[in-house]
PDB file of N, CA and C in Angstrom:
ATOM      1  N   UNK A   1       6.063  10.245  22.076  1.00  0.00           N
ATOM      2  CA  UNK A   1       7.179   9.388  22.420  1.00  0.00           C
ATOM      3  C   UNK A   1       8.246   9.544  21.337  1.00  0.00           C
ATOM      4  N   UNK A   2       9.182  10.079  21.980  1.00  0.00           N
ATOM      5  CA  UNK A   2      10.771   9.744  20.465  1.00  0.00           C
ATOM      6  C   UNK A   2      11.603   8.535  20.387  1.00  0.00           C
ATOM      7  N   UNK A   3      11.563   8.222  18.917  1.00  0.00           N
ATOM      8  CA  UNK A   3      12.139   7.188  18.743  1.00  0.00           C
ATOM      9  C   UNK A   3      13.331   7.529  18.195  1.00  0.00           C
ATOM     10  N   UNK A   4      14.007   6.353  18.261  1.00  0.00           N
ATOM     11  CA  UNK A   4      15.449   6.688  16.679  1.00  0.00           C
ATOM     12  C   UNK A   4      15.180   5.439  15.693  1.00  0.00           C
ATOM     13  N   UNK A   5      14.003   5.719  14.958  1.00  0.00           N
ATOM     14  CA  UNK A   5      14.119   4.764  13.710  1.00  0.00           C
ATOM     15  C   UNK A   5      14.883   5.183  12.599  1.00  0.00           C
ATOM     16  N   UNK A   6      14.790   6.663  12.197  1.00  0.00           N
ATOM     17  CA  UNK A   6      15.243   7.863  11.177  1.00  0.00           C
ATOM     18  C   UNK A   6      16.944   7.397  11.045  1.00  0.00           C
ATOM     19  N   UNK A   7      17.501   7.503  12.682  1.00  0.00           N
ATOM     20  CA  UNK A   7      18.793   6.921  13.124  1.00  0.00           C
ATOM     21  C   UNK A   7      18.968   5.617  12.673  1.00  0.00           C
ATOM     22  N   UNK A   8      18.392   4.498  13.112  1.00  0.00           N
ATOM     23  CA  UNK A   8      18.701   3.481  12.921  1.00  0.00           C
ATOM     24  C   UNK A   8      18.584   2.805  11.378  1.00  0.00           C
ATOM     25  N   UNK A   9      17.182   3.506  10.705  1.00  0.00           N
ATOM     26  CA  UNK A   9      17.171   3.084   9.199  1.00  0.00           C
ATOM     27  C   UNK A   9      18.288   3.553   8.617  1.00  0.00           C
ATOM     28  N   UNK A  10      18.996   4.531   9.042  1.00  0.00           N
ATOM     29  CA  UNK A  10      20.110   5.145   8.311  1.00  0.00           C
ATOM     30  C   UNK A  10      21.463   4.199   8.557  1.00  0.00           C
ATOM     31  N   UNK A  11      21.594   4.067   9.496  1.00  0.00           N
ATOM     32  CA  UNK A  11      22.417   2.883  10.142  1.00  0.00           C
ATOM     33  C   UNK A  11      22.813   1.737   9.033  1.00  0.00           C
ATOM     34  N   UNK A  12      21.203   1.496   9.275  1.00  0.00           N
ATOM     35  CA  UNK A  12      21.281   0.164   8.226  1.00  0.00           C
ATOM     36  C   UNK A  12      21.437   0.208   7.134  1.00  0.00           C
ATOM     37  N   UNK A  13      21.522   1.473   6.289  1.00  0.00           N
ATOM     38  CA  UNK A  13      21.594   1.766   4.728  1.00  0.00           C
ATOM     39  C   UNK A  13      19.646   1.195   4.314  1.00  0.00           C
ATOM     40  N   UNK A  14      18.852   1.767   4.723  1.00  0.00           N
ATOM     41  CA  UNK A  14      17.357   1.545   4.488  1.00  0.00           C
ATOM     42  C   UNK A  14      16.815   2.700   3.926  1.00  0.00           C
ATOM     43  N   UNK A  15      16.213   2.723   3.129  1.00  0.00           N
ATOM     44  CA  UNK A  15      15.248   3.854   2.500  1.00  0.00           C
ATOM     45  C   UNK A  15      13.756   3.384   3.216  1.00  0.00           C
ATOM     46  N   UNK A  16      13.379   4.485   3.470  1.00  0.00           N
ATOM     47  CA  UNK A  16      12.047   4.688   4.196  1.00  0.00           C
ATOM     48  C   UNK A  16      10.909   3.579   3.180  1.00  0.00           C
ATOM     49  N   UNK A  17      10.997   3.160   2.178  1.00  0.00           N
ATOM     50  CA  UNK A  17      10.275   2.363   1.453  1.00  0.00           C
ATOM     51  C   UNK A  17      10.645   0.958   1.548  1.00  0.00           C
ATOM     52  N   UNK A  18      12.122   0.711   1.696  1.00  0.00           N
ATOM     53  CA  UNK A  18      12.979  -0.657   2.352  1.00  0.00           C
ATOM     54  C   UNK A  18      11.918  -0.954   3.807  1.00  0.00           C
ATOM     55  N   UNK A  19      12.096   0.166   4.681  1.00  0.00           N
ATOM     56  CA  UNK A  19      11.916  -0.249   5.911  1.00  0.00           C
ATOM     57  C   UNK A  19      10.218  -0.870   6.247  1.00  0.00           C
ATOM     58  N   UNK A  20       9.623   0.330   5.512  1.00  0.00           N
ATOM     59  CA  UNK A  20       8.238  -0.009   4.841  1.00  0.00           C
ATOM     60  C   UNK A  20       7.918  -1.519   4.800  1.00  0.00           C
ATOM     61  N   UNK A  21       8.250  -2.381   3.279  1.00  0.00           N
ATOM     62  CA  UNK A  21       8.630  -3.587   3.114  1.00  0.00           C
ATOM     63  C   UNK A  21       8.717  -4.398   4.037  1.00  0.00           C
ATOM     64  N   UNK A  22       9.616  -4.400   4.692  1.00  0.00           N
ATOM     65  CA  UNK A  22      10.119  -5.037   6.119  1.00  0.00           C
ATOM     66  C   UNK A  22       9.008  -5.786   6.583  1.00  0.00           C
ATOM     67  N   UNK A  23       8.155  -4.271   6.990  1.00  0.00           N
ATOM     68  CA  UNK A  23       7.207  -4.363   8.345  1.00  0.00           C
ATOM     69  C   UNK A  23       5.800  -3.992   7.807  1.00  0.00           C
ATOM     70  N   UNK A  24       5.731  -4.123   6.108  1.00  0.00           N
ATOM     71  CA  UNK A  24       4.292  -4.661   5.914  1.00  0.00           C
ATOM     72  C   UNK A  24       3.169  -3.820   6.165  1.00  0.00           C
ATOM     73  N   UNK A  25       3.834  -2.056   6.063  1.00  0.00           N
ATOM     74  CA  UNK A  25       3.347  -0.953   6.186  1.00  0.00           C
ATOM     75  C   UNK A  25       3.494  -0.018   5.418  1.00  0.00           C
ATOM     76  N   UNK A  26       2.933   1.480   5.165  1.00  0.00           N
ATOM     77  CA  UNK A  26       3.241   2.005   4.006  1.00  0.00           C
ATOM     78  C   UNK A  26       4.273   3.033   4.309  1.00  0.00           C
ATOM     79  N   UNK A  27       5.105   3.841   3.606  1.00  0.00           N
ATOM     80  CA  UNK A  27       5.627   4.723   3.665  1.00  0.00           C
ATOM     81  C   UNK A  27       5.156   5.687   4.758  1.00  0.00           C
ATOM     82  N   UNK A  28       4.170   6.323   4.166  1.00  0.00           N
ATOM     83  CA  UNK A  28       3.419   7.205   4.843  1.00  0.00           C
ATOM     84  C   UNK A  28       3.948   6.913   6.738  1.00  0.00           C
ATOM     85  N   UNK A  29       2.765   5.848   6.988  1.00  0.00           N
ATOM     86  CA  UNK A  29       3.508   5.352   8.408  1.00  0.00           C
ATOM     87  C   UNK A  29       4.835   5.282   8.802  1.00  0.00           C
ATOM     88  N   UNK A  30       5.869   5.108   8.117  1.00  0.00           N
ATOM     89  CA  UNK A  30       7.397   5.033   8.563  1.00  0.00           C
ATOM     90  C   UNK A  30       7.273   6.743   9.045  1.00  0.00           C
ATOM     91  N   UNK A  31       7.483   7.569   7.498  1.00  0.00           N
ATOM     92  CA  UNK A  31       7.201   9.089   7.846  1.00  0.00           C
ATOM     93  C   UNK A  31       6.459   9.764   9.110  1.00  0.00           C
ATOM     94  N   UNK A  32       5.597   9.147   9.282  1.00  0.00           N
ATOM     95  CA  UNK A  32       4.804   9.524  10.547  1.00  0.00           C
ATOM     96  C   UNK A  32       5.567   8.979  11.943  1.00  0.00           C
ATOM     97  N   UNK A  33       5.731   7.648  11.706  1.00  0.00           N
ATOM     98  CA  UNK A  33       6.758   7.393  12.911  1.00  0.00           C
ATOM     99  C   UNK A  33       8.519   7.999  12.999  1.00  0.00           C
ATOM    100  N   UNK A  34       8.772   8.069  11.947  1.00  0.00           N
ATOM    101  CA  UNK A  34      10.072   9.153  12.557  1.00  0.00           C
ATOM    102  C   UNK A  34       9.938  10.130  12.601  1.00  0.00           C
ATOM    103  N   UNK A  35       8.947  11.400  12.202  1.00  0.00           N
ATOM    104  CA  UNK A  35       8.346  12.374  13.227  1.00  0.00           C
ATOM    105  C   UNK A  35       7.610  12.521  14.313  1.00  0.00           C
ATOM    106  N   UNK A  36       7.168  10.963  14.527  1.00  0.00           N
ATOM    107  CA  UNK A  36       6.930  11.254  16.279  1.00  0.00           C
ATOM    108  C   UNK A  36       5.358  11.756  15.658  1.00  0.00           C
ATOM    109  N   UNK A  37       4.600  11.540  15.067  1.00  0.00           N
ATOM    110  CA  UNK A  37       3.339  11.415  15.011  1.00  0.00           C
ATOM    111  C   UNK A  37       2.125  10.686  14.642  1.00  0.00           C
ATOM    112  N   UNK A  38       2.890   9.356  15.280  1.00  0.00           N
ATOM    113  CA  UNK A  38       2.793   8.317  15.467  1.00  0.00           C
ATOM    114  C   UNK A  38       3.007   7.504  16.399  1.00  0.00           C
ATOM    115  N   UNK A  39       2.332   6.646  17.034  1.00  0.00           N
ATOM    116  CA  UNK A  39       2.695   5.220  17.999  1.00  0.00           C
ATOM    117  C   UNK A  39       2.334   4.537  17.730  1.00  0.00           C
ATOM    118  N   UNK A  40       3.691   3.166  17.571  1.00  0.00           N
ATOM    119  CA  UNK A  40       2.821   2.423  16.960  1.00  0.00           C
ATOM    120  C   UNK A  40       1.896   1.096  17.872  1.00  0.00           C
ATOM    121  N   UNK A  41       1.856  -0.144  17.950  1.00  0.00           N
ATOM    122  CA  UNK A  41       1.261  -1.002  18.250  1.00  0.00           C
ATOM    123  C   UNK A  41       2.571  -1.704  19.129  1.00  0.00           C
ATOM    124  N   UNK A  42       2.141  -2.294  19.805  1.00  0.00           N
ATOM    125  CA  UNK A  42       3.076  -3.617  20.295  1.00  0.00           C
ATOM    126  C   UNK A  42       3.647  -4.320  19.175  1.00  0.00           C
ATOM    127  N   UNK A  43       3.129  -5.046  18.585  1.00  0.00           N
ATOM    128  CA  UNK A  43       2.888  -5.503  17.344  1.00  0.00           C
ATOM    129  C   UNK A  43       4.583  -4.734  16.607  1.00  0.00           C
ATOM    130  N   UNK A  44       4.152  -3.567  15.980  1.00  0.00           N
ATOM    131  CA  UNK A  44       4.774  -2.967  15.090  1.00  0.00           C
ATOM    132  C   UNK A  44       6.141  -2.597  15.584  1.00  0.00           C
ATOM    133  N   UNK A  45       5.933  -2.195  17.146  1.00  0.00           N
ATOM    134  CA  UNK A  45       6.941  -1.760  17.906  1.00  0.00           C
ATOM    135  C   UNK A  45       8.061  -2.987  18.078  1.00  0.00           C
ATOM    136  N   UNK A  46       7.819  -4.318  18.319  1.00  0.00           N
ATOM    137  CA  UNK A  46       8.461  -5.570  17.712  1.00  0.00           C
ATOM    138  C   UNK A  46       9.026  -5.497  16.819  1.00  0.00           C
ATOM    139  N   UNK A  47       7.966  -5.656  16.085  1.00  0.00           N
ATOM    140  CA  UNK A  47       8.767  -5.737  14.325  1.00  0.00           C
ATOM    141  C   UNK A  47       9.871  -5.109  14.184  1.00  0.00           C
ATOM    142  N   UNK A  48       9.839  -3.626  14.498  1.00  0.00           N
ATOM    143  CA  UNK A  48      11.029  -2.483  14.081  1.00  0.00           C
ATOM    144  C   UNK A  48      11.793  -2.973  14.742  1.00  0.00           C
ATOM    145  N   UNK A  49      12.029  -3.561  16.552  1.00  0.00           N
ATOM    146  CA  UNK A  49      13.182  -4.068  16.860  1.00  0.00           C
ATOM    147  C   UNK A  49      14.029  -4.863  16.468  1.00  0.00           C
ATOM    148  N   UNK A  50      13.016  -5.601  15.834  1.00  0.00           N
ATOM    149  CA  UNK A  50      13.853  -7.203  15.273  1.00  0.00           C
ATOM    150  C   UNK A  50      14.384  -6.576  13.874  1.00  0.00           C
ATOM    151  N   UNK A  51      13.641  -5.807  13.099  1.00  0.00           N
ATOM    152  CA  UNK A  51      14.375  -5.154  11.990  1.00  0.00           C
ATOM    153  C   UNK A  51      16.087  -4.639  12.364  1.00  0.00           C
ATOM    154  N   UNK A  52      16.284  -3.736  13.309  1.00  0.00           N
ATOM    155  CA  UNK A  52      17.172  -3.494  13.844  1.00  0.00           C
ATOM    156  C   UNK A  52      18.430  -4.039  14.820  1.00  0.00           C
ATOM    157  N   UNK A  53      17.507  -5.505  15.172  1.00  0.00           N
ATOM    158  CA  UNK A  53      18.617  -6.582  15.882  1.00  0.00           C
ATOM    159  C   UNK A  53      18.620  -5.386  17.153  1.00  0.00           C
ATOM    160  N   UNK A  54      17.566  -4.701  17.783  1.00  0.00           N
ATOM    161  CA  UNK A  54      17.838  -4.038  19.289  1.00  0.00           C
ATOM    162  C   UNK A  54      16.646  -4.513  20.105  1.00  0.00           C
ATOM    163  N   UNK A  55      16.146  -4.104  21.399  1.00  0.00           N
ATOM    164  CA  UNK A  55      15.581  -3.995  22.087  1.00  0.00           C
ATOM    165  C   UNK A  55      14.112  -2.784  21.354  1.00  0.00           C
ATOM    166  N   UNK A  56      13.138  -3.204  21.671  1.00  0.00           N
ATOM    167  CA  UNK A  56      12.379  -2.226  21.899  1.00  0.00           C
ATOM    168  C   UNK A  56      12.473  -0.769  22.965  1.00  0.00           C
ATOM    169  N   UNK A  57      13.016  -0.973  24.140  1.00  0.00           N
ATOM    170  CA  UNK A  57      13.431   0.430  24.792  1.00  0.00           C
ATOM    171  C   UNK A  57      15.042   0.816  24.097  1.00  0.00           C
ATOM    172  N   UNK A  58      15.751   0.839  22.998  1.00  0.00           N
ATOM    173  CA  UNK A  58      16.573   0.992  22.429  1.00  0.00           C
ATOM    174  C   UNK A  58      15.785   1.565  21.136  1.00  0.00           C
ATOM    175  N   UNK A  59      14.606   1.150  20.749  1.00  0.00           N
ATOM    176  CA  UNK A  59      14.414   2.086  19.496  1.00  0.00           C
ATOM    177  C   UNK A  59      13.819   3.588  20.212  1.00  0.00           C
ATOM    178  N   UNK A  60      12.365   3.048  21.045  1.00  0.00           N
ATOM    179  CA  UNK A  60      11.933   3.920  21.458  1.00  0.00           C
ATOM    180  C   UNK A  60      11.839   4.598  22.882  1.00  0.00           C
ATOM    181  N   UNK A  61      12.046   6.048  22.915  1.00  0.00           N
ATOM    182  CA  UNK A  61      12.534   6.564  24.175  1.00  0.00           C
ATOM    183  C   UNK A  61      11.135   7.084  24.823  1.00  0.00           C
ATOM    184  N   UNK A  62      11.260   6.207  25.710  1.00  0.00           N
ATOM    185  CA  UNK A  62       9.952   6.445  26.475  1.00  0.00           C
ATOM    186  C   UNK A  62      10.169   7.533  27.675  1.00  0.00           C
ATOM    187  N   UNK A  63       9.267   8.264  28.358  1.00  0.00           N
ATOM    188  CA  UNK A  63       9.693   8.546  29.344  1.00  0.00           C
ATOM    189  C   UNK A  63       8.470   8.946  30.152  1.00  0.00           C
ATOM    190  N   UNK A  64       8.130   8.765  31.345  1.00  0.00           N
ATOM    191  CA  UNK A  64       7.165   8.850  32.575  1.00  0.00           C
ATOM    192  C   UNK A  64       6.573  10.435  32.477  1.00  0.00           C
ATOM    193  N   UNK A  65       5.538  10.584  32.272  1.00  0.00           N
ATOM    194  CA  UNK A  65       5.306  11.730  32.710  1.00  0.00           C
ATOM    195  C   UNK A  65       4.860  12.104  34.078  1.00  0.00           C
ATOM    196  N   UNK A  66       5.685  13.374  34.334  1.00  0.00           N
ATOM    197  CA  UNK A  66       5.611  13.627  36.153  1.00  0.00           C
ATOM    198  C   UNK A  66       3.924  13.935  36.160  1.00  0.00           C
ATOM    199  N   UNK A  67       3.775  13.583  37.631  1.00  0.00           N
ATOM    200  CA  UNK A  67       2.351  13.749  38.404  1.00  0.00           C
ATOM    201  C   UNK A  67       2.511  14.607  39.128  1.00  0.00           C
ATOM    202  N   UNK A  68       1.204  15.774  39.163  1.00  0.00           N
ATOM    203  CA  UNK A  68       1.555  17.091  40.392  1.00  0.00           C
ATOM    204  C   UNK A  68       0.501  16.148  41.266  1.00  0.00           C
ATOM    205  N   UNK A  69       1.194  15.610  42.333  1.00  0.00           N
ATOM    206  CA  UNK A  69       0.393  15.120  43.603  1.00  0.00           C
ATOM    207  C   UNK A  69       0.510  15.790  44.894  1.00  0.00           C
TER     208      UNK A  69
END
């Protein structure tokens, strides 16, 4: 799933250790979630919105994967 946290921490003037802080997680995890090798929780996926003052489908871009039926 792609997100724009990378985008949006930048936005905000956040260092990946700021954003960290925030949301009560380590670096490492931020890193992993703005490369997309990561998902996070309901939970976490919250948090980052409200960090950002957006929507959860505004951080992260979800999209359906097609079915061969």
């Amino acid at each position: 799933m792609e997100n724009r946290i990378k985008e949006l921490r930048a936005a905000h003037h956040l260092t990946q250790d700021e954003l960290a802080d925030r949301l009560d997680v380590s670096r490492q995890t931020i890193i992993s979630l703005e490369k997309g090798r990561y998902n996070p929780s309901i939970m976490l996926a919250y948090k980052i919105s409200r960090v950002f003052h957006c929507t959860i489908e505004e951080v992260f871009l979800f999209e359906e994967e097609e079915t061969n039926e």
